[in-house]
C-alpha atoms as a PDB file:
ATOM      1  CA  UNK A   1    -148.281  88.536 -26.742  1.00  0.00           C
ATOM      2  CA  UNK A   2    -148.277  87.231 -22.975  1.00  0.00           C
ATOM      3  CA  UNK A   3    -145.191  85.739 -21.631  1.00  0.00           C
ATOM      4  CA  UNK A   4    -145.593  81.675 -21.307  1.00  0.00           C
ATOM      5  CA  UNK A   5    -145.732  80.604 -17.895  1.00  0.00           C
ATOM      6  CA  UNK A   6    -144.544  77.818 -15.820  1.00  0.00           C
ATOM      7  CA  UNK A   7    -144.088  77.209 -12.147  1.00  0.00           C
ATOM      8  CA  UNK A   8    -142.861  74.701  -9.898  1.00  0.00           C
ATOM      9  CA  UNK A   9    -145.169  72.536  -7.788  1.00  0.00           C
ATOM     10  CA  UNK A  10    -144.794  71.027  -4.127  1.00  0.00           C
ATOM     11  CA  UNK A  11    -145.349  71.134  -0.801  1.00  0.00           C
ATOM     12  CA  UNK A  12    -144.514  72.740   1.431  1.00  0.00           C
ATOM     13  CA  UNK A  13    -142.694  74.605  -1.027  1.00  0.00           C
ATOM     14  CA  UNK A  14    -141.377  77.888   0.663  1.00  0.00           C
ATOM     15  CA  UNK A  15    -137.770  77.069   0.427  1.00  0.00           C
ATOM     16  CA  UNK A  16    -137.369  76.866  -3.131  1.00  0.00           C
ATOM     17  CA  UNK A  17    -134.794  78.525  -5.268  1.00  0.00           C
ATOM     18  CA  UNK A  18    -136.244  77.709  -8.674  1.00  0.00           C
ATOM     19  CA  UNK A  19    -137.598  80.600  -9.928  1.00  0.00           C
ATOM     20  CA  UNK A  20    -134.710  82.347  -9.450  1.00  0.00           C
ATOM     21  CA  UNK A  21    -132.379  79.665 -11.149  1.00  0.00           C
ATOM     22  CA  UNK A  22    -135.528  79.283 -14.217  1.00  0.00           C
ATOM     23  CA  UNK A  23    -135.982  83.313 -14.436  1.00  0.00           C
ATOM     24  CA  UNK A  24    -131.874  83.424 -14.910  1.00  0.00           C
ATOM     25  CA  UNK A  25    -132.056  81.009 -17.509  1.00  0.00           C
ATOM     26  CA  UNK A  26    -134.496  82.584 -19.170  1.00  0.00           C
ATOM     27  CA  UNK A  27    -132.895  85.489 -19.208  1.00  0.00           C
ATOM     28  CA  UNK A  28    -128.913  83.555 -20.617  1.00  0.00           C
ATOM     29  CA  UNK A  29    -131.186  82.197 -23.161  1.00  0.00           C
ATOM     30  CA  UNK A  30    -133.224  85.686 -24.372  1.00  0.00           C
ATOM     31  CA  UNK A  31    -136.348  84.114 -23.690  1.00  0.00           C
ATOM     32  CA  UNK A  32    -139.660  85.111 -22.018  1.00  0.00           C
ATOM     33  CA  UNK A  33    -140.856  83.508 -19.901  1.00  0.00           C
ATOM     34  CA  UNK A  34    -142.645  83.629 -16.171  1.00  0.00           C
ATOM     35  CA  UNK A  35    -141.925  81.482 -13.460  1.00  0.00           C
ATOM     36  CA  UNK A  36    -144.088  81.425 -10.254  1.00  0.00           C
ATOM     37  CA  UNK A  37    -144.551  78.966  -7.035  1.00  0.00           C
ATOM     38  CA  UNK A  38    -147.413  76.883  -6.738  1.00  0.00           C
ATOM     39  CA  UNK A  39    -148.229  74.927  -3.557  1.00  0.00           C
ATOM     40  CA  UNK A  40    -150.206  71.741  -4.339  1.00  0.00           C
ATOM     41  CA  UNK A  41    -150.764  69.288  -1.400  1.00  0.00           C
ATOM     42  CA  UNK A  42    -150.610  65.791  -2.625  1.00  0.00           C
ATOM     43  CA  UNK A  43    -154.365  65.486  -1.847  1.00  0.00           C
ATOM     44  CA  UNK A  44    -155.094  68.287  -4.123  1.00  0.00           C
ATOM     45  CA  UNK A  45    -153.477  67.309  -7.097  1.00  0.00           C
ATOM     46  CA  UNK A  46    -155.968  65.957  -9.313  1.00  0.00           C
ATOM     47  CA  UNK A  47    -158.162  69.082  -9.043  1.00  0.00           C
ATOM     48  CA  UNK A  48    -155.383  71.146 -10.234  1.00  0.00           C
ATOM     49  CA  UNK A  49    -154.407  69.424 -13.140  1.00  0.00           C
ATOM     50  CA  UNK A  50    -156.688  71.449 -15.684  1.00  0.00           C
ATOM     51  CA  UNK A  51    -155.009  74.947 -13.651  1.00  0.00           C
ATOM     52  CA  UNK A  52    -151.679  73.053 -14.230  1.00  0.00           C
ATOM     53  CA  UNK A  53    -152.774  72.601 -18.156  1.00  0.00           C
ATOM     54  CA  UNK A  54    -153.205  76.676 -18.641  1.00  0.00           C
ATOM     55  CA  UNK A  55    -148.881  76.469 -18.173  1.00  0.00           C
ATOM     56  CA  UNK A  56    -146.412  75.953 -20.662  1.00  0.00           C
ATOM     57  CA  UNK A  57    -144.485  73.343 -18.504  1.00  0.00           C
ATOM     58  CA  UNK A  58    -144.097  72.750 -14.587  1.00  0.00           C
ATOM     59  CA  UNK A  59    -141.502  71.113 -12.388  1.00  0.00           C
ATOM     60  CA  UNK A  60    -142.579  69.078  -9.159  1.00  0.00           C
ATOM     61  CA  UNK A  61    -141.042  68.576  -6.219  1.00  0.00           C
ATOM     62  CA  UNK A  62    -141.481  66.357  -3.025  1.00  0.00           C
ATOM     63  CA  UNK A  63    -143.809  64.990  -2.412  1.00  0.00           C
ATOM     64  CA  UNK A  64    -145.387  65.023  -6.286  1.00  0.00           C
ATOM     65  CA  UNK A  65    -142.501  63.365  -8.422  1.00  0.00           C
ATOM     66  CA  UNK A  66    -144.581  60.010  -8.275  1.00  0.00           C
ATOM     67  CA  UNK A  67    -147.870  61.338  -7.605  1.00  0.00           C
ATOM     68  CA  UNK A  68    -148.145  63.428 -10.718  1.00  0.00           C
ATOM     69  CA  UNK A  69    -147.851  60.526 -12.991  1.00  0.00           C
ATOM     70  CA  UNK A  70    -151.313  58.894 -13.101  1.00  0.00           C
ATOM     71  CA  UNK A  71    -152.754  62.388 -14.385  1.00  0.00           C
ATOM     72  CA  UNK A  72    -149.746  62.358 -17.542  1.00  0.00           C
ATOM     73  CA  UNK A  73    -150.803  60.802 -20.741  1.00  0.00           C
ATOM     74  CA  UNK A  74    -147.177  59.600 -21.429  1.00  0.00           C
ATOM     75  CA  UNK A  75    -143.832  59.325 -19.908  1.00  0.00           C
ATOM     76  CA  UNK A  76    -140.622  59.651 -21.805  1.00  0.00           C
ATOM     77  CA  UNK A  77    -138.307  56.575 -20.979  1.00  0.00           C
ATOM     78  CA  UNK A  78    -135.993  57.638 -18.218  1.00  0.00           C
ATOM     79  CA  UNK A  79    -139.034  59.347 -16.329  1.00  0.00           C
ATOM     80  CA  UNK A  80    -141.219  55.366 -16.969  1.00  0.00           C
ATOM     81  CA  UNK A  81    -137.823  53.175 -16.045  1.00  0.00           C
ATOM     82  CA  UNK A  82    -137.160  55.328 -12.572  1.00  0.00           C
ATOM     83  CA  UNK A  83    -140.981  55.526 -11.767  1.00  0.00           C
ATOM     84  CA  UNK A  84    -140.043  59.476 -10.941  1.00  0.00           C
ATOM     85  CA  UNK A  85    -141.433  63.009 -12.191  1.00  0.00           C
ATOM     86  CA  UNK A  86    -139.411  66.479 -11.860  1.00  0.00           C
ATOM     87  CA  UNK A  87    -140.377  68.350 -15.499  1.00  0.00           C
ATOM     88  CA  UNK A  88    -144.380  68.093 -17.477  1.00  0.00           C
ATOM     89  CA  UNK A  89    -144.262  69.572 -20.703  1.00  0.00           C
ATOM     90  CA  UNK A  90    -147.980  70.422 -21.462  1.00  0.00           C
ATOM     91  CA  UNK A  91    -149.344  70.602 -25.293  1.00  0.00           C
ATOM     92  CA  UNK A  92    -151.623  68.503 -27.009  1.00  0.00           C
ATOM     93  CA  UNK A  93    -150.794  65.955 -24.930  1.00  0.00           C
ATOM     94  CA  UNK A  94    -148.895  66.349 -20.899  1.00  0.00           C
ATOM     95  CA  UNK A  95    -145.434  64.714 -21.244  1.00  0.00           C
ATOM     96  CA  UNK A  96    -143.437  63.788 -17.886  1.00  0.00           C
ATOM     97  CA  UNK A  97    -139.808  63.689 -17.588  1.00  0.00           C
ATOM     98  CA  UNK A  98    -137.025  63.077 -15.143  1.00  0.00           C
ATOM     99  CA  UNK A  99    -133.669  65.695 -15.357  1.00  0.00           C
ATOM    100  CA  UNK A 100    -132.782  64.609 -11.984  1.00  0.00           C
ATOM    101  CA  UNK A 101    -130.495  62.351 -13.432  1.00  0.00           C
ATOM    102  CA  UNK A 102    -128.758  64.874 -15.523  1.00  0.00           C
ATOM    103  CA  UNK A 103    -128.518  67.484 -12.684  1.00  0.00           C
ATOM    104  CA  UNK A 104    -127.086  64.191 -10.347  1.00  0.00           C
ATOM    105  CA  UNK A 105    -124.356  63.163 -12.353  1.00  0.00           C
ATOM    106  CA  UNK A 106    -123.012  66.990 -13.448  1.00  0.00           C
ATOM    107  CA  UNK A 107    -123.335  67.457  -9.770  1.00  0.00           C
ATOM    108  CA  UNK A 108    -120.940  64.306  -8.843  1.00  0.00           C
ATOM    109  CA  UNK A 109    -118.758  65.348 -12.130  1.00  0.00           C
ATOM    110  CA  UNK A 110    -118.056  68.812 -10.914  1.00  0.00           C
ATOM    111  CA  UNK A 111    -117.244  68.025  -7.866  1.00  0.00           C
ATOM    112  CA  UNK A 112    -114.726  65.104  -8.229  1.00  0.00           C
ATOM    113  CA  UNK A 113    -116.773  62.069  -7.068  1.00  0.00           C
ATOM    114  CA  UNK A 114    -117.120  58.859  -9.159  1.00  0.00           C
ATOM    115  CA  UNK A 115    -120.613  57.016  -9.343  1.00  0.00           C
ATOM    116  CA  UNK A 116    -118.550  53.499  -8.411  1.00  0.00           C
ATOM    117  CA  UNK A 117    -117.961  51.547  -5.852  1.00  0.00           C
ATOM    118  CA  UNK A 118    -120.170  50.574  -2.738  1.00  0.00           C
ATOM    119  CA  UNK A 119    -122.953  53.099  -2.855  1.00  0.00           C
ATOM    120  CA  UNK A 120    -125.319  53.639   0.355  1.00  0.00           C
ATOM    121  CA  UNK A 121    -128.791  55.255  -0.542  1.00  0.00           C
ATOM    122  CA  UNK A 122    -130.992  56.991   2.435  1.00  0.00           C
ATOM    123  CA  UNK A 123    -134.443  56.952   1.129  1.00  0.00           C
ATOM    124  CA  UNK A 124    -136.520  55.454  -1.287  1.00  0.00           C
ATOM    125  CA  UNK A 125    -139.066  58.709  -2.530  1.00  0.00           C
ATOM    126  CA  UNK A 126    -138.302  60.133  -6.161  1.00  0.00           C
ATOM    127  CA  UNK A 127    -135.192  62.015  -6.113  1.00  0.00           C
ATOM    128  CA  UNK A 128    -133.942  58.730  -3.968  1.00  0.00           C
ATOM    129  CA  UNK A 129    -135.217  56.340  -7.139  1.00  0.00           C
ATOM    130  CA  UNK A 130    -133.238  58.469  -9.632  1.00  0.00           C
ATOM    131  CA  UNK A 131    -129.800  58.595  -7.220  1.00  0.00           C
ATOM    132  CA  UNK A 132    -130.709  54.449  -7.206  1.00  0.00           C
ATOM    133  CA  UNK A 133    -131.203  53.058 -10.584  1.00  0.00           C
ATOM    134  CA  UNK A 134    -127.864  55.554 -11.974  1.00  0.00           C
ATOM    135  CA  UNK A 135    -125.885  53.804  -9.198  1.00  0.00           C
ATOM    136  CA  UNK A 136    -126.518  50.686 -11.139  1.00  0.00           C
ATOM    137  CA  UNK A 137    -126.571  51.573 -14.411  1.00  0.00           C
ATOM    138  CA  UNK A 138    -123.323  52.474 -13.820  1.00  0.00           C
ATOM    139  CA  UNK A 139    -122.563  49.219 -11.660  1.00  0.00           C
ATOM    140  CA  UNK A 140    -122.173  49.944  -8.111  1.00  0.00           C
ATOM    141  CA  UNK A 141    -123.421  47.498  -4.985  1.00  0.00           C
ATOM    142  CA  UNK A 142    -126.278  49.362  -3.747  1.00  0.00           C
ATOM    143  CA  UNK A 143    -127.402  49.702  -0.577  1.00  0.00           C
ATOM    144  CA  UNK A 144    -130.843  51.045   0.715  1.00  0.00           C
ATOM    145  CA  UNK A 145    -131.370  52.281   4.074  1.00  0.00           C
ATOM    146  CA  UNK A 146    -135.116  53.936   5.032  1.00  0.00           C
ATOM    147  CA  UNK A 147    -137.100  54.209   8.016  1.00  0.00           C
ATOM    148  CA  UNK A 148    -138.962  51.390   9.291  1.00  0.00           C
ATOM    149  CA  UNK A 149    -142.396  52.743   8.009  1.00  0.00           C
ATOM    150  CA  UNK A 150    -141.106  52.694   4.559  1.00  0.00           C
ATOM    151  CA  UNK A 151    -139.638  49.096   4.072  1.00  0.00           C
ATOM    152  CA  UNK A 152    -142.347  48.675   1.817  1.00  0.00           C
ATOM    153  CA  UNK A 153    -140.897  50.917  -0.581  1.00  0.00           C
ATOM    154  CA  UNK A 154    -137.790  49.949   0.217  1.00  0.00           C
ATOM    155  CA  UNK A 155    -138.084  46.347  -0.951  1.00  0.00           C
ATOM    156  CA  UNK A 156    -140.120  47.106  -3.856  1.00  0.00           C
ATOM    157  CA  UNK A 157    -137.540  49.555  -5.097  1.00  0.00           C
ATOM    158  CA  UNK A 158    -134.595  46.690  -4.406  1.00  0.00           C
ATOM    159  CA  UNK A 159    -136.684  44.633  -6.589  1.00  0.00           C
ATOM    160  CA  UNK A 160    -137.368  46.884  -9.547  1.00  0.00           C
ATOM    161  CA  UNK A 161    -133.895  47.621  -9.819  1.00  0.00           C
ATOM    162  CA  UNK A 162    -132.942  43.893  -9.706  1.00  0.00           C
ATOM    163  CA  UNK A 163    -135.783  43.306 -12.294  1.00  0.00           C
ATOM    164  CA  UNK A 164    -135.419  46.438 -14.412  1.00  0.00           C
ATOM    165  CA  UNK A 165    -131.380  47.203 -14.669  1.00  0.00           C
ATOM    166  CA  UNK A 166    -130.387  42.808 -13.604  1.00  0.00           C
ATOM    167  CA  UNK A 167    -128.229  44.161 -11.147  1.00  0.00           C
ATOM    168  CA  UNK A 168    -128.161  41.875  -8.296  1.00  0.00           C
ATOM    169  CA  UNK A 169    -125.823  43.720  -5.849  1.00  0.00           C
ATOM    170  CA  UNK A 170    -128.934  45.611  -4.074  1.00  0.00           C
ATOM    171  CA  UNK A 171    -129.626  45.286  -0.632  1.00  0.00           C
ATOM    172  CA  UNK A 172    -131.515  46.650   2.524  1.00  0.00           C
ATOM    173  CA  UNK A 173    -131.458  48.176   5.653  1.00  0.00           C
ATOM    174  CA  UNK A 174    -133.001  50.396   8.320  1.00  0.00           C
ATOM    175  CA  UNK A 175    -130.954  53.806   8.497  1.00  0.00           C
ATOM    176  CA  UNK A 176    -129.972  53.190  12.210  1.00  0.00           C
ATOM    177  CA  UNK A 177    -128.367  49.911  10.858  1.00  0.00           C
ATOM    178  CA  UNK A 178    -125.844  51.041   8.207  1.00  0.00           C
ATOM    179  CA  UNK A 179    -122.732  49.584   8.760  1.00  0.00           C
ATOM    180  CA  UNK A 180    -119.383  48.712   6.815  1.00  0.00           C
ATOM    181  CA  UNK A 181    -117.358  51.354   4.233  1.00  0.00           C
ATOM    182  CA  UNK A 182    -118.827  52.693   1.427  1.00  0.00           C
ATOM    183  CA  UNK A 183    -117.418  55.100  -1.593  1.00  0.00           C
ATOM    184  CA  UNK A 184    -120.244  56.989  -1.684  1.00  0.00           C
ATOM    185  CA  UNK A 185    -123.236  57.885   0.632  1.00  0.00           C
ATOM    186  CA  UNK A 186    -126.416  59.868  -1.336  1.00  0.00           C
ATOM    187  CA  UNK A 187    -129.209  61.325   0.694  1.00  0.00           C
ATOM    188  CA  UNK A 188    -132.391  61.573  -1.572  1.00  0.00           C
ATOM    189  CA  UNK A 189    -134.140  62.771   1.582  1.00  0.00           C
ATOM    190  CA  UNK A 190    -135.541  65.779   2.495  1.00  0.00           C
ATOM    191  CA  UNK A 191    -134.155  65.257   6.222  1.00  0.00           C
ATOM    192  CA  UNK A 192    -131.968  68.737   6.781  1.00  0.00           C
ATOM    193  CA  UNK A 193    -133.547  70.867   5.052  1.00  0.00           C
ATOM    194  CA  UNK A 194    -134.337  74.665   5.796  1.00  0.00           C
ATOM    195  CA  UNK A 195    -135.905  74.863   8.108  1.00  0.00           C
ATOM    196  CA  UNK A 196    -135.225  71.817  10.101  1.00  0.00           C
ATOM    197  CA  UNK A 197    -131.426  72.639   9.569  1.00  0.00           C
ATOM    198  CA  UNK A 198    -130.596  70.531  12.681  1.00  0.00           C
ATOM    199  CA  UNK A 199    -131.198  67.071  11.437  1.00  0.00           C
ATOM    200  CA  UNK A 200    -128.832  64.304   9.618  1.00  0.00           C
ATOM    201  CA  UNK A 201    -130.419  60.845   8.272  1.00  0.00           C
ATOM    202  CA  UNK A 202    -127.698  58.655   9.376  1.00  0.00           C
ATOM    203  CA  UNK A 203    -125.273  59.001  12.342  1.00  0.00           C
ATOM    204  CA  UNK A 204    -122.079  60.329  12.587  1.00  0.00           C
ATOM    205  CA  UNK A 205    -120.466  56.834  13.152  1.00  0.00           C
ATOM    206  CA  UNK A 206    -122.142  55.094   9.809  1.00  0.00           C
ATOM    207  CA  UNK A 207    -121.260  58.490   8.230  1.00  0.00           C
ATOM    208  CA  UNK A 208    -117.434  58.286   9.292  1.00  0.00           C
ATOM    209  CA  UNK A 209    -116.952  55.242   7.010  1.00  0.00           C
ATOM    210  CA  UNK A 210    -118.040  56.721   3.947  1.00  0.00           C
ATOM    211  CA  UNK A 211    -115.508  58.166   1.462  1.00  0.00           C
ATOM    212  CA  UNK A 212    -117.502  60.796  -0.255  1.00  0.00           C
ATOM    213  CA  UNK A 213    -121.201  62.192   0.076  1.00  0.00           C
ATOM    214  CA  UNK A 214    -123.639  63.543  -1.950  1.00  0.00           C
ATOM    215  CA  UNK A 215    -126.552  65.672  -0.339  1.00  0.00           C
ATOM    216  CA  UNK A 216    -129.309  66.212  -2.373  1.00  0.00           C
ATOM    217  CA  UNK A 217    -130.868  69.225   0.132  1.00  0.00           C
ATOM    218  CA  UNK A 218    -129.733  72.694  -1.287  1.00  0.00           C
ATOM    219  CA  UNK A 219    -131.021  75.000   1.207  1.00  0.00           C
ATOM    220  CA  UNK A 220    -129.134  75.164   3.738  1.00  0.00           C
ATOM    221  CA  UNK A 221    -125.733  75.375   1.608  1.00  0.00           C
ATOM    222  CA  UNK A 222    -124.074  73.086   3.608  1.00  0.00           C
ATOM    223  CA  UNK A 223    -126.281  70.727   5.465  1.00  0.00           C
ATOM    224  CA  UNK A 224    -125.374  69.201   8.721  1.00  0.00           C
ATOM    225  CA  UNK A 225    -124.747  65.964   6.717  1.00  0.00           C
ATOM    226  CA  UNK A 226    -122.379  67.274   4.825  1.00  0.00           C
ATOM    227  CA  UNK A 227    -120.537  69.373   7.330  1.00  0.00           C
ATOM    228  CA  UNK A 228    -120.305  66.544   9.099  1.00  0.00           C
ATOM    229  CA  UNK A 229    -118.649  64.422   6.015  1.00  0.00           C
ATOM    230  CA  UNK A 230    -116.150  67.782   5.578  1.00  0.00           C
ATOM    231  CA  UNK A 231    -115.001  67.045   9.109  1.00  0.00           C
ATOM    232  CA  UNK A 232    -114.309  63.424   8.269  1.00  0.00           C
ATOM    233  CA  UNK A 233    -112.146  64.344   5.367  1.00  0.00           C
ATOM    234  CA  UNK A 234    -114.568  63.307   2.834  1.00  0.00           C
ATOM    235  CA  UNK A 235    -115.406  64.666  -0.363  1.00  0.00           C
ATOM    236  CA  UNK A 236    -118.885  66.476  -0.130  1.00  0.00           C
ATOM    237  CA  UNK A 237    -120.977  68.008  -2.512  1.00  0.00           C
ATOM    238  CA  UNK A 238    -124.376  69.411  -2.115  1.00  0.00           C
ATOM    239  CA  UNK A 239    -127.676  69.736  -3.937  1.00  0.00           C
ATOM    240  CA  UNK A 240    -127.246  73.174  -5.479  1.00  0.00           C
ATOM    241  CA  UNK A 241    -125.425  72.604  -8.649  1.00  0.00           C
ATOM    242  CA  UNK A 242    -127.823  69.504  -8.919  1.00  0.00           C
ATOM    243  CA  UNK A 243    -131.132  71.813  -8.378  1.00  0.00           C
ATOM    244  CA  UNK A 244    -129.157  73.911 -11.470  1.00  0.00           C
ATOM    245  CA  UNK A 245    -127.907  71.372 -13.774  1.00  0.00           C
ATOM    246  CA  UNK A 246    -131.402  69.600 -14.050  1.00  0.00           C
ATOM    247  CA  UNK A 247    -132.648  73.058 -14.370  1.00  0.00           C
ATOM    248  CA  UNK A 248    -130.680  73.091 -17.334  1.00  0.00           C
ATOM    249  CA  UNK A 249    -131.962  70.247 -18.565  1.00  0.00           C
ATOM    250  CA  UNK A 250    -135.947  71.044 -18.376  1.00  0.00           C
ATOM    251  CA  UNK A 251    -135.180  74.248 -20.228  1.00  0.00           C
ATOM    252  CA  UNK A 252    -133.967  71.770 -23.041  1.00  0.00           C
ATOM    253  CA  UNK A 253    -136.996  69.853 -23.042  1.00  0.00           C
ATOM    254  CA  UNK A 254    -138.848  72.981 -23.099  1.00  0.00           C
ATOM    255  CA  UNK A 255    -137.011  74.966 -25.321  1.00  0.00           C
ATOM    256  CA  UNK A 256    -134.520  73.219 -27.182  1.00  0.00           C
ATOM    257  CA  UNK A 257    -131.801  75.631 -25.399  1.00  0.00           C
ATOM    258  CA  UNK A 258    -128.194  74.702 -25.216  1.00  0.00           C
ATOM    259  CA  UNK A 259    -126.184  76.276 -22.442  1.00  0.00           C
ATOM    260  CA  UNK A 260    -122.420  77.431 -22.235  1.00  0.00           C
ATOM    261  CA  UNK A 261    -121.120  75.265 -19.253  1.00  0.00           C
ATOM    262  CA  UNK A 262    -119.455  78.701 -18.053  1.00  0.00           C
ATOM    263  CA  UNK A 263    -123.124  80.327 -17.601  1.00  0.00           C
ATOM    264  CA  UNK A 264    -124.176  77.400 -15.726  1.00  0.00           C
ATOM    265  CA  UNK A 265    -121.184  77.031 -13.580  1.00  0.00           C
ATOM    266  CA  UNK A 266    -121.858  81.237 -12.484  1.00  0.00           C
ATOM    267  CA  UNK A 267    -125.498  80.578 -12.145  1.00  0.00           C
ATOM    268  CA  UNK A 268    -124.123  78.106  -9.179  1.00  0.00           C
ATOM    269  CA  UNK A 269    -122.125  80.812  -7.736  1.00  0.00           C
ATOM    270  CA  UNK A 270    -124.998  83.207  -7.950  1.00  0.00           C
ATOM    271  CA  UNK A 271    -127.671  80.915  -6.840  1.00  0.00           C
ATOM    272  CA  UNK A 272    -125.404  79.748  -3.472  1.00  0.00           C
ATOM    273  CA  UNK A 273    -125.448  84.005  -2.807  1.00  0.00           C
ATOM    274  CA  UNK A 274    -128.730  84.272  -3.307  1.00  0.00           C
ATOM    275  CA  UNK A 275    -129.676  81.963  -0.944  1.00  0.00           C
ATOM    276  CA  UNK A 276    -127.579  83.265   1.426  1.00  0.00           C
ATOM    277  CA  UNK A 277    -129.280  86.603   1.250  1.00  0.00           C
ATOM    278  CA  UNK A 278    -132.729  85.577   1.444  1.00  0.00           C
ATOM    279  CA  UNK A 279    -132.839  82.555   4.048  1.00  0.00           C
ATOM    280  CA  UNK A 280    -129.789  83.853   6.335  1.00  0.00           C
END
C-alpha cells in the first residue's frame, strides 16, 4: 500500500519548513505519510486543482489562503467567518479549513502575551484576517494599518469584522501613520522574511510604543521586527511555534491525532535548529 500524500502549496515557496514539521508529526503519531513542496502561482491554481485532488490533504500558504476557496465545495465555519484557507482535506468532497487560529493563540499562550488590549494589525491578506477577527472575538480595539495600494482591503476587512463579530472598536490606517500605545502589535505580513531579512513593516518609532509583538514570519528566527521589539523591552514572539501549533492542528483534521503538548513544545526546539542549519 502507497503512503498518502500531501504537500504544501505557495509561492514562492522555497523557505518553508513544513515538511519537516508534517514528516515529524507523522512520525510522533506512527503514521505514513509523504509530504512534498508544491509551487503554485496564484494564476495557476485552477489548473492544478484535479493534481491537488490525487493528495490526501494540502496546506496553502501566501498568496493562496483566499484564492483557493472558489475551487472548495465547502468551508468549515472558522475557515467561511475569516474568509481564509491554510488546510483542504480532499475526499468525496474538498473541505477548507483555517488552523491559523489555533497555531496564533498557542503561539501568544506560550509565550506570555494576552490577546487584550489595543491591538495594531499590519496587513490585511489571510494570515492578517485570522490575527484580526481573534483580536475581536476576544474584545480588543483593533487597529489596521496596510499600504496605500491595499486600503481596499483594508476597509472591507474593518467592515466585515464590524458586521460579522459587532465589534465596533476597528479602525484604519496607512502603516507609515501608526501612532499612539498599543498592547500588542501582530504582523500578518510577509515583510522580513528570508530572504529579504532586512525589512520591518512599521518603524522603529510606532514600534517603540507597543508593549508586546507578535511576528508571524518564521524564517528568519528572529526577524528584524522583532529584534527590534527585544531592544525596546517588549515581549516578542515569533512565527515558529505558530507554523507548529497549526501544524498540529491540520494533522487533527486529517487524522484525528491528539498530541502530547511536550512533543509539540520539542518539535519547536527542533524545528528553530533546523532552520538554523539549512538557511544559515
Amino acid at each position: 500500500m502507497s503512503k498518502r500524500r500531501f504537500a504544501v502549496i505557495g509561492h514562492p515557496i522555497g523557505h518553508t519548513m513544513s515538511p519537516f514539521v508534517h514528516k515529524r508529526l507523522f512520525e510522533i503519531a506512527g503514521l505514513e505519510g509523504e509530504y512534498t513542496v508544491e509551487d503554485v502561482p496564484p494564476e495557476t491554481l485552477g489548473a492544478r486543482m484535479k493534481e491537488l485532488d490525487r493528495l490526501a490533504g494540502y496546506n496553502i500558504t501566501i498568496p493562496n489562503k483566499q484564492r483557493i476557496i472558489p475551487y472548495l465545495d465547502r468551508l468549515d465555519s472558522r475557515a467561511e467567518l475569516y474568509g481564509s484557507v491554510n488546510t483542504v482535506c480532499n475526499g468525496s468532497v474538498r473541505t477548507g479549513y483555517t488552523t491559523d487560529p489555533d497555531g496564533f493563540l498557542k503561539a501568544l499562550e506560550h509565550g506570555g502575551i494576552k490577546l487584550a488590549g489595543r491591538v495594531v494589525l499590519l496587513g490585511c491578506g489571510g494570515a492578517s484576517r485570522t490575527f484580526a477577527f481573534e483580536a475581536a472575538q476576544a474584545g480588543c480595539s483593533i487597529t489596521i494599518a496596510a499600504r496605500p495600494e491595499s486600503s481596499a482591503g483594508q476597509l472591507a476587512l474593518a467592515n466585515e469584522i464590524r458586521e460579522k463579530t459587532g465589534v465596533t472598536q476597528v479602525s484604519c490606517c496607512l502603516l507609515s501613520e501608526i501612532s499612539g500605545d498599543f498592547d500588542l502589535l501582530v504582523n500578518g505580513t510577509p515583510v522580513g522574511m528570508y530572504p529579504n531579512t532586512g525589512s520591518m513593516a512599521v518603524s522603529e518609532k510606532a514600534l517603540s510604543r507597543c508593549a508586546c509583538v507578535f511576528d508571524a514570519v518564521y524564517n528568519p528566527l528572529k526577524t528584524r521586527l522583532i529584534e527590534a521589539a527585544e531592544a525596546n523591552g517588549s515581549a516578542a514572539v515569533g512565527g515558529m511555534s505558530m507554523l507548529v501549533w497549526q501544524a498540529v492542528a491540520a494533522h487533527k483534521i486529517w487524522d484525528g491525532t491528539e498530541y502530547d503538548p511536550a512533543d509539540i513544545d520539542q518539535l519547536v526546539e527542533d524545528s528553530a535548529k533546523e532552520q538554523s542549519r539549512i538557511f544559515l
